[in-house]
C-alpha atoms as a PDB file:
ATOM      1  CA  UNK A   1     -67.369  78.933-135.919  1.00  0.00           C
ATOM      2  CA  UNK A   2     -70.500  81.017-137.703  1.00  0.00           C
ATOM      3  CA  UNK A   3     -71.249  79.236-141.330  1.00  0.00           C
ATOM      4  CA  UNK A   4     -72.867  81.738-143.313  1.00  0.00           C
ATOM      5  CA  UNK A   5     -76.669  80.912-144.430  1.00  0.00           C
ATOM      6  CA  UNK A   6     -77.024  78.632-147.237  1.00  0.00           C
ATOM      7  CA  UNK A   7     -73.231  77.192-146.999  1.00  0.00           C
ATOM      8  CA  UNK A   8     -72.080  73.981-145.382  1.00  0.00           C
ATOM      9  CA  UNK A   9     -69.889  74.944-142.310  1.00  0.00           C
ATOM     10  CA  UNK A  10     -67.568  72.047-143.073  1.00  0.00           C
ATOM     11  CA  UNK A  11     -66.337  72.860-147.011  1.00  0.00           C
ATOM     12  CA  UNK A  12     -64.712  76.168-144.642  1.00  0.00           C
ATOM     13  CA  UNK A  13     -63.645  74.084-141.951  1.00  0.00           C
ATOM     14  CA  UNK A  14     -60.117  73.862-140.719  1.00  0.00           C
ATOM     15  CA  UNK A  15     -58.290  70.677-140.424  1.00  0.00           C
ATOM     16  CA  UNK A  16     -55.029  69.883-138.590  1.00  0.00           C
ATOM     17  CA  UNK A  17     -53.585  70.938-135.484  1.00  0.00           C
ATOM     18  CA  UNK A  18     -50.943  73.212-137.181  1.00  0.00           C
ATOM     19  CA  UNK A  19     -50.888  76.661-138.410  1.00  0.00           C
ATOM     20  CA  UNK A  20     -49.061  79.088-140.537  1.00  0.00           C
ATOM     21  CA  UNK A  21     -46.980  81.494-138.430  1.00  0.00           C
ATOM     22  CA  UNK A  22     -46.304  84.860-140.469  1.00  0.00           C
ATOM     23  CA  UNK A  23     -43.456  86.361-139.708  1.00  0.00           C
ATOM     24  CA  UNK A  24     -41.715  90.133-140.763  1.00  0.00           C
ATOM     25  CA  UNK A  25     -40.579  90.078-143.932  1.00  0.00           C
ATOM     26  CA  UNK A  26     -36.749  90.454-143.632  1.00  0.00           C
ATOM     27  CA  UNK A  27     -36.040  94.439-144.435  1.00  0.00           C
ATOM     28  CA  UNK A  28     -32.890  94.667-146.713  1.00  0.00           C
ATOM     29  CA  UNK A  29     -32.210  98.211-145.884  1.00  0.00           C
ATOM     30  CA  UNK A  30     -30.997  97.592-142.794  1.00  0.00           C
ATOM     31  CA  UNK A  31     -28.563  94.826-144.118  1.00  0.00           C
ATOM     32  CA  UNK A  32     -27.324  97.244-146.584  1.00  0.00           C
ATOM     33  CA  UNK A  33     -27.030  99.940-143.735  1.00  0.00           C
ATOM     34  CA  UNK A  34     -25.281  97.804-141.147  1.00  0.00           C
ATOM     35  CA  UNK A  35     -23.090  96.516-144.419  1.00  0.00           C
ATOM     36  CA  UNK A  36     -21.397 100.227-144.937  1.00  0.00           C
ATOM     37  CA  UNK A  37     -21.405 101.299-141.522  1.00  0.00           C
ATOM     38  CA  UNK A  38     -18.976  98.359-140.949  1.00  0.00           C
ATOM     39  CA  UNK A  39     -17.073  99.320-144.254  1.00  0.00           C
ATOM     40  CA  UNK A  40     -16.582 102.662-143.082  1.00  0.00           C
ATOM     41  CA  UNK A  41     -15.486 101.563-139.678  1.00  0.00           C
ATOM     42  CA  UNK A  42     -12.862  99.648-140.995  1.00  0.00           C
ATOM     43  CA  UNK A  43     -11.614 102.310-143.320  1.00  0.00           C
ATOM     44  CA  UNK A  44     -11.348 104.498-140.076  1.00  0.00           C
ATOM     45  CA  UNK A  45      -9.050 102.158-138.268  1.00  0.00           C
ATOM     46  CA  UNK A  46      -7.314 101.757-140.955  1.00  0.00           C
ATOM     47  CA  UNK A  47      -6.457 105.530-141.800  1.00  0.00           C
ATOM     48  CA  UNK A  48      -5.736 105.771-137.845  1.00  0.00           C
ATOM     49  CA  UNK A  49      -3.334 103.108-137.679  1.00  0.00           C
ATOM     50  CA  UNK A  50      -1.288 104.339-141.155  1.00  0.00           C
ATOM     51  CA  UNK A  51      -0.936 107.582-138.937  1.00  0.00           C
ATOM     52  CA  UNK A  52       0.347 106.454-135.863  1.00  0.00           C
ATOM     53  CA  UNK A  53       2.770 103.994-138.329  1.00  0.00           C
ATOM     54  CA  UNK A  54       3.983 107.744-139.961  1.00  0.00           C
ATOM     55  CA  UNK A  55       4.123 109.672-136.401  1.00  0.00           C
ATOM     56  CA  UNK A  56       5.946 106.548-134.787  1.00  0.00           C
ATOM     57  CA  UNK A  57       8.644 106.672-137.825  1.00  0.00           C
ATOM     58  CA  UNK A  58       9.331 110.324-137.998  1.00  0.00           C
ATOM     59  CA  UNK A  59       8.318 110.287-141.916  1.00  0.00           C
ATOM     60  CA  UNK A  60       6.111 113.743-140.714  1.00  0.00           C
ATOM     61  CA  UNK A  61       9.259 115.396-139.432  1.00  0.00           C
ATOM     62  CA  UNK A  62      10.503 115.264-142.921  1.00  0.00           C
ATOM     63  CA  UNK A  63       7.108 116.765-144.281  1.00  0.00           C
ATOM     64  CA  UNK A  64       7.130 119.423-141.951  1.00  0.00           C
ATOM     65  CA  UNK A  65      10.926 120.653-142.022  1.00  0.00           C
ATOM     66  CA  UNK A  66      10.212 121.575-145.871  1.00  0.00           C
ATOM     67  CA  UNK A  67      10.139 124.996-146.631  1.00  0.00           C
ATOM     68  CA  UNK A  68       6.722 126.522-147.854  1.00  0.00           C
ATOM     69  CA  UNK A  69       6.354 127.733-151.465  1.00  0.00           C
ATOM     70  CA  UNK A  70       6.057 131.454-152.603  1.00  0.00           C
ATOM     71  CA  UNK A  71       3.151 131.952-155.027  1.00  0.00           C
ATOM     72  CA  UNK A  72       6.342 131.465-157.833  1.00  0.00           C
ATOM     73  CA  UNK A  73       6.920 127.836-156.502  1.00  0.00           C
ATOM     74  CA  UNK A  74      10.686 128.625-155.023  1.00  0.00           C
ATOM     75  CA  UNK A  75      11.030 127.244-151.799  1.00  0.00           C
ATOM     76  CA  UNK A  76      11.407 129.920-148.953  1.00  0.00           C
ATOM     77  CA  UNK A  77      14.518 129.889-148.052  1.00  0.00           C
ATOM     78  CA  UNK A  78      15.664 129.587-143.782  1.00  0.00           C
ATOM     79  CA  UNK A  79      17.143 132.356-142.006  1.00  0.00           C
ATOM     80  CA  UNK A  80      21.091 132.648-141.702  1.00  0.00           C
ATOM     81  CA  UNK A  81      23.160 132.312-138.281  1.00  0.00           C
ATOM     82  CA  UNK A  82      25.183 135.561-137.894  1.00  0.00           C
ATOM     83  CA  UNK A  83      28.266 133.216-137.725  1.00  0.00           C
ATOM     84  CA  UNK A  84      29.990 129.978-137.487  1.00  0.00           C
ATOM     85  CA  UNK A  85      31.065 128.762-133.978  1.00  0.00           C
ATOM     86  CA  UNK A  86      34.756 128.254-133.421  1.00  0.00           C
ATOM     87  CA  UNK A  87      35.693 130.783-136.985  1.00  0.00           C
ATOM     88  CA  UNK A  88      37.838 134.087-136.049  1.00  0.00           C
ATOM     89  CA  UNK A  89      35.805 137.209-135.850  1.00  0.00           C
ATOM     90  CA  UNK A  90      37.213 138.341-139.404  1.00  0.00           C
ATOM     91  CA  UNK A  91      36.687 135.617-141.505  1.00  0.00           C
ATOM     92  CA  UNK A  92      33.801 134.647-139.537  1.00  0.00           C
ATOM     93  CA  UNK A  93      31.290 137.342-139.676  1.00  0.00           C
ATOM     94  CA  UNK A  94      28.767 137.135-143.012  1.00  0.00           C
ATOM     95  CA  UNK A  95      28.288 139.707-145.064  1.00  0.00           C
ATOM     96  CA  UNK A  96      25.724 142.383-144.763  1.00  0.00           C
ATOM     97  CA  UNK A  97      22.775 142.115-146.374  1.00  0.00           C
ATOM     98  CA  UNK A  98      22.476 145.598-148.788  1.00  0.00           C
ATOM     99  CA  UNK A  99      20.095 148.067-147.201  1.00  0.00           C
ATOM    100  CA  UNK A 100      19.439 145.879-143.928  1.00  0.00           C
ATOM    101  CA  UNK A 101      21.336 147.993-140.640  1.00  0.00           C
ATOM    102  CA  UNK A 102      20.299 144.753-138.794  1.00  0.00           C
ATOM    103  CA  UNK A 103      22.742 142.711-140.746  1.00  0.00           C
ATOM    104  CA  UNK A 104      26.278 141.913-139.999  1.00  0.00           C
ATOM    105  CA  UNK A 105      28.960 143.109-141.809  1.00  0.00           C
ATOM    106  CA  UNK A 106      32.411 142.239-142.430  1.00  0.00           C
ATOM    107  CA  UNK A 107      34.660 143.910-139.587  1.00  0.00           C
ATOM    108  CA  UNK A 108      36.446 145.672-142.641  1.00  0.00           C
ATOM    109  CA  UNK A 109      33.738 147.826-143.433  1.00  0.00           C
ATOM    110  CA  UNK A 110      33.168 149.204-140.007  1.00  0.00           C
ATOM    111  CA  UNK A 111      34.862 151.961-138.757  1.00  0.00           C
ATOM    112  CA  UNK A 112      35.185 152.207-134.956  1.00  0.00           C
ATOM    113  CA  UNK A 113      35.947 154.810-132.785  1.00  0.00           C
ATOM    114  CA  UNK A 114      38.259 154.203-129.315  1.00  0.00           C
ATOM    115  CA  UNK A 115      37.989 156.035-126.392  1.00  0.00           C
ATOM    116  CA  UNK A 116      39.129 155.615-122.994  1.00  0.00           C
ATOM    117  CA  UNK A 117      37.155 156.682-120.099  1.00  0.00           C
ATOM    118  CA  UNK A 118      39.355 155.114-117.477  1.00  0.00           C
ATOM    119  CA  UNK A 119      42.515 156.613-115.443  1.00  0.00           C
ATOM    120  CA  UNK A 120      44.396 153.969-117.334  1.00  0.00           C
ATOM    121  CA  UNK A 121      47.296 155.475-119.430  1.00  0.00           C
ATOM    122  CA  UNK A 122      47.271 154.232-123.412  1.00  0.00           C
ATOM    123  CA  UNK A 123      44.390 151.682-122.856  1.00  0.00           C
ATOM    124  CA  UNK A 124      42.283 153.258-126.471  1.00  0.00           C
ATOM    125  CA  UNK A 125      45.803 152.834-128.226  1.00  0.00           C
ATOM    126  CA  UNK A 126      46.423 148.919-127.164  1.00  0.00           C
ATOM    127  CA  UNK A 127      43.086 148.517-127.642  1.00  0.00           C
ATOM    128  CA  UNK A 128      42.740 149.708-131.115  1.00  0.00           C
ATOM    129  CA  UNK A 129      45.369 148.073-132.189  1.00  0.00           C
ATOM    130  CA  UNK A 130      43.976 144.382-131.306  1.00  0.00           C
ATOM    131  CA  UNK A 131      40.725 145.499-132.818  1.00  0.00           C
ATOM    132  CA  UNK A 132      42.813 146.460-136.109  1.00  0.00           C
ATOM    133  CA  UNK A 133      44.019 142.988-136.244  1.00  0.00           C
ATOM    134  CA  UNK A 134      40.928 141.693-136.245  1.00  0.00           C
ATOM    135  CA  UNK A 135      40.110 143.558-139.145  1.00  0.00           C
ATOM    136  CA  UNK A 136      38.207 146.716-137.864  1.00  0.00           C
ATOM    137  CA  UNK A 137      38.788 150.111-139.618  1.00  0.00           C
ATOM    138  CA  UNK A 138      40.105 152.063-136.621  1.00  0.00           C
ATOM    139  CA  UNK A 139      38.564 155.635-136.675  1.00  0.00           C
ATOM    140  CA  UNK A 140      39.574 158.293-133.953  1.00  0.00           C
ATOM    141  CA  UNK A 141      41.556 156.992-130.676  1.00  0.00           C
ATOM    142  CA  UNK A 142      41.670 159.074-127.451  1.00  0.00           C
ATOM    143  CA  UNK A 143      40.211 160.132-124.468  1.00  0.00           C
ATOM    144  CA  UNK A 144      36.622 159.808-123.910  1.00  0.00           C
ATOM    145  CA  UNK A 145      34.361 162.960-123.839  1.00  0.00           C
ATOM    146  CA  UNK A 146      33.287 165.231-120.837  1.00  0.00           C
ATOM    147  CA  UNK A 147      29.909 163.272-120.856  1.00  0.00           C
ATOM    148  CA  UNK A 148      31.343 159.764-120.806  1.00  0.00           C
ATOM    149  CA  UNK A 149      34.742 160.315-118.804  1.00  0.00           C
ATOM    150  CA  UNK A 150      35.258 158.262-115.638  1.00  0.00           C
ATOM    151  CA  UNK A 151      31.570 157.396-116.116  1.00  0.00           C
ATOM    152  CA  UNK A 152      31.117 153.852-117.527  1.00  0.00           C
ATOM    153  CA  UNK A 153      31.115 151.499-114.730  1.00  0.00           C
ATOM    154  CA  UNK A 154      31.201 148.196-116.982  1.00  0.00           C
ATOM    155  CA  UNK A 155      33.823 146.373-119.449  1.00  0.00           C
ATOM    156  CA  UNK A 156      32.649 149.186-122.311  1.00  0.00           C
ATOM    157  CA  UNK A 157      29.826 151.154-123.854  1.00  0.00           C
ATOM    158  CA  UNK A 158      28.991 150.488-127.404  1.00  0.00           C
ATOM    159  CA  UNK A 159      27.700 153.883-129.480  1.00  0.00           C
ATOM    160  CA  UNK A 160      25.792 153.157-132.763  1.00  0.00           C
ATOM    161  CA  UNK A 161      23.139 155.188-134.592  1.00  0.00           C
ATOM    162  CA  UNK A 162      20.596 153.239-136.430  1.00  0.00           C
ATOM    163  CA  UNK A 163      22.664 152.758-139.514  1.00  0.00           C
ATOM    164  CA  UNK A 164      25.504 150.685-137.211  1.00  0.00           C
ATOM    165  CA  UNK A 165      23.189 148.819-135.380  1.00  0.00           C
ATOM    166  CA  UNK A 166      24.646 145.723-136.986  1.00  0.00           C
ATOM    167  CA  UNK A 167      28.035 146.460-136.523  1.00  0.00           C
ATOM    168  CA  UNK A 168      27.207 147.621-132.938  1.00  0.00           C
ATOM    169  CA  UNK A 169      25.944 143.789-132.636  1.00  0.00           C
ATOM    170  CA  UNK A 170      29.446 142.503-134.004  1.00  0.00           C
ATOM    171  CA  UNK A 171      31.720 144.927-131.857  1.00  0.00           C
ATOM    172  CA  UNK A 172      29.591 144.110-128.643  1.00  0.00           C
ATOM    173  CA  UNK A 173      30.745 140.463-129.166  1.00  0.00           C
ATOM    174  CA  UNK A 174      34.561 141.366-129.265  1.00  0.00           C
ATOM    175  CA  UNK A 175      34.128 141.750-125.341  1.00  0.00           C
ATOM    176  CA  UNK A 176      32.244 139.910-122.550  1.00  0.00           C
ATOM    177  CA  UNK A 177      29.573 142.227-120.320  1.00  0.00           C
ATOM    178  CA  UNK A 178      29.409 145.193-123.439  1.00  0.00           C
ATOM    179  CA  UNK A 179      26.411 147.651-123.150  1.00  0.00           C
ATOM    180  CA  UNK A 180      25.292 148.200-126.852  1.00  0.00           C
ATOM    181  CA  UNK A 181      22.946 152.009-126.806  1.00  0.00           C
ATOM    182  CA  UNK A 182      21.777 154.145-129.592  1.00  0.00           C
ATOM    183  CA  UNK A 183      22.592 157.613-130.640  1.00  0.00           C
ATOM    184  CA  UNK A 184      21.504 160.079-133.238  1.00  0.00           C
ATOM    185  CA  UNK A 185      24.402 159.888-135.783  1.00  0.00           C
ATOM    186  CA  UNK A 186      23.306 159.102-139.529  1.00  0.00           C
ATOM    187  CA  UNK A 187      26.445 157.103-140.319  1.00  0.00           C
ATOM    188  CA  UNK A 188      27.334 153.676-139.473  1.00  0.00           C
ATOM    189  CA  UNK A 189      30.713 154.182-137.204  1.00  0.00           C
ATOM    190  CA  UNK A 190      30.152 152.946-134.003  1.00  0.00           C
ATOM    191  CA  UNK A 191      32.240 154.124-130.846  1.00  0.00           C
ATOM    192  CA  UNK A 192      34.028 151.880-128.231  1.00  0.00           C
ATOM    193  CA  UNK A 193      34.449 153.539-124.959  1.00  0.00           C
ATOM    194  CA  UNK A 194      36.704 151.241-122.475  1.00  0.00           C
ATOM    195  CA  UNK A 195      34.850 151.357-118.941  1.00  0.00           C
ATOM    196  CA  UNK A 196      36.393 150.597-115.480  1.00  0.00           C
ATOM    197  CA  UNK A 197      35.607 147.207-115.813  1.00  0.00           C
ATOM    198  CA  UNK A 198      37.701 146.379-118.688  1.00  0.00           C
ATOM    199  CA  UNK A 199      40.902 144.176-118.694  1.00  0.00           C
ATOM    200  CA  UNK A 200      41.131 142.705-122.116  1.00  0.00           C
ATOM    201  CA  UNK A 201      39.266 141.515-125.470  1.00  0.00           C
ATOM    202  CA  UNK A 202      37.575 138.250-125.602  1.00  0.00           C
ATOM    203  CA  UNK A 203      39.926 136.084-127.873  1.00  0.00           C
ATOM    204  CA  UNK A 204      38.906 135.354-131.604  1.00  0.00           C
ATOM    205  CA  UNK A 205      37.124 131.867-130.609  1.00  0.00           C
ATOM    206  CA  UNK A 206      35.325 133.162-127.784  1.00  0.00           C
ATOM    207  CA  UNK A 207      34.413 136.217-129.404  1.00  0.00           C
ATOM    208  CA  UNK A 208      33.084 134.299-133.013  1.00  0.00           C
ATOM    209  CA  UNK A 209      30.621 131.718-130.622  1.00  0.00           C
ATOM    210  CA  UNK A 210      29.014 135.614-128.706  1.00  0.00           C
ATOM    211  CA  UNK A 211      28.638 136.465-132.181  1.00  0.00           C
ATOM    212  CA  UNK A 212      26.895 133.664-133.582  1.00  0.00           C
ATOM    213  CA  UNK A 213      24.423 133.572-130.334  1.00  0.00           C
ATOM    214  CA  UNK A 214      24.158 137.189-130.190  1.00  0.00           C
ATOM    215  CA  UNK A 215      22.847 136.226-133.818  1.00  0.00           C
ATOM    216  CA  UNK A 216      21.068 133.141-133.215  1.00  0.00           C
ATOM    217  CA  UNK A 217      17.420 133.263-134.934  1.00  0.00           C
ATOM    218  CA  UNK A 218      14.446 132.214-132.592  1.00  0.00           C
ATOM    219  CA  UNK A 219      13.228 129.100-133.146  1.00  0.00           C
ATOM    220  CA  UNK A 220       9.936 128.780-135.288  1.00  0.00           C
ATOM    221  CA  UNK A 221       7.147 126.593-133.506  1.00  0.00           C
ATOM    222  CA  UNK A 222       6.906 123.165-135.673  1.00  0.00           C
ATOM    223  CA  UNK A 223       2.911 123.599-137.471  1.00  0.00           C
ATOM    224  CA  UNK A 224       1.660 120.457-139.508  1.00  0.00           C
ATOM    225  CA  UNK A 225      -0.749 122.352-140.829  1.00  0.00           C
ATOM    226  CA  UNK A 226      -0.428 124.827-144.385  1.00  0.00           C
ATOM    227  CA  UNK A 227       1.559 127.615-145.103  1.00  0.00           C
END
């Protein structure tokens, strides 16, 4: 060891075999740092569990299944079936909504038209008569024109403009294998011309559950987002 001049080397002399080892002061930011990040780990398995507790329970089924709310808070409310399965065509079919040719009406407010286009003697007559009983307004009854005469292969053609179109929907259901097509006519009538295929009317039952299916709204895809 160098003494500097004029001191005594041994008043700065170390004694002992043993010496101070300094170490890194201990840095409290990272304690603080590792602290939260194991707070906020916890909070995030926690949030994931209570979510797999609600999806394993069904409570978001409920959640979803409400209806959304219109800016004036009233719930929107969900579409309609055309008709209850198993109810007689009268009584079954729902009202029409005003100003909506889409809608179904009551069979009382639609007038149809029955023509025969087959060889078969008195068919439009029998024929309007069951479709009276069910609660139809029976318009003209006859023979079918030149156009459609011997010339409708199926069980029957169904003639609406786009005024009828829901009453074309609700006579179509009154027989199985029915081809519904459009004309130009600005009233709601709607003509039934018997093809070659026809033997009868479906019965009341039968005829109420082709109704209700004919009617049948598409199902909405299930969203758990918003509105």
């Amino acid at each position: 060891m160098l003494t500097p001049q004029g001191l005594k080397g041994k008043q700065y002399r170390v004694t002992g075999n043993a010496y101070p080892r300094l170490g890194r002061p201990p840095k409290k930011s990272r304690k603080v740092i590792a602290g939260l990040a194991a707070l906020l780990a916890l909070a995030l398995i926690g949030l994931g569990g209570v979510q797999l507790y609600d999806i394993f329970t069904g409570k978001n089924k409920h959640a979803s299944a409400q209806a959304c709310a219109t800016p004036s808070g009233k719930a929107l409310a969900a579409p309609t079936p055309g008709a209850t399965p198993g109810a007689p065509a009268a009584s079954g079919a729902p009202a029409a909504a005003q100003g909506d040719p889409h809608a179904i009406p009551q069979p009382a407010t639609v007038t149809v038209n029955v023509y025969n286009a087959t060889t078969k003697a008195g068919l439009a007559g029998r024929t309007a008569d069951e479709l009276k009983k069910r609660g139809f307004t029976i318009g003209k009854v006859g023979n079918a024109p030149a156009e459609l005469d011997k010339k409708v292969p199926g069980t029957a053609q169904v003639i609406a403009g786009p005024a009828g179109a829901g009453a074309s929907t609700l006579l179509s259901s009154q027989i199985a294998g029915a081809t519904a097509t459009a004309d130009a006519r600005t009233d709601a009538s709607v003509d039934f011309v018997i093809g070659d295929s026809y033997n009868a009317l479906l019965d009341e039952t039968q005829a109420a559950a082709a109704l209700a299916l004919a009617t049948k709204p598409s199902p909405t895809p299930t969203t758990t987002g918003s509105c």
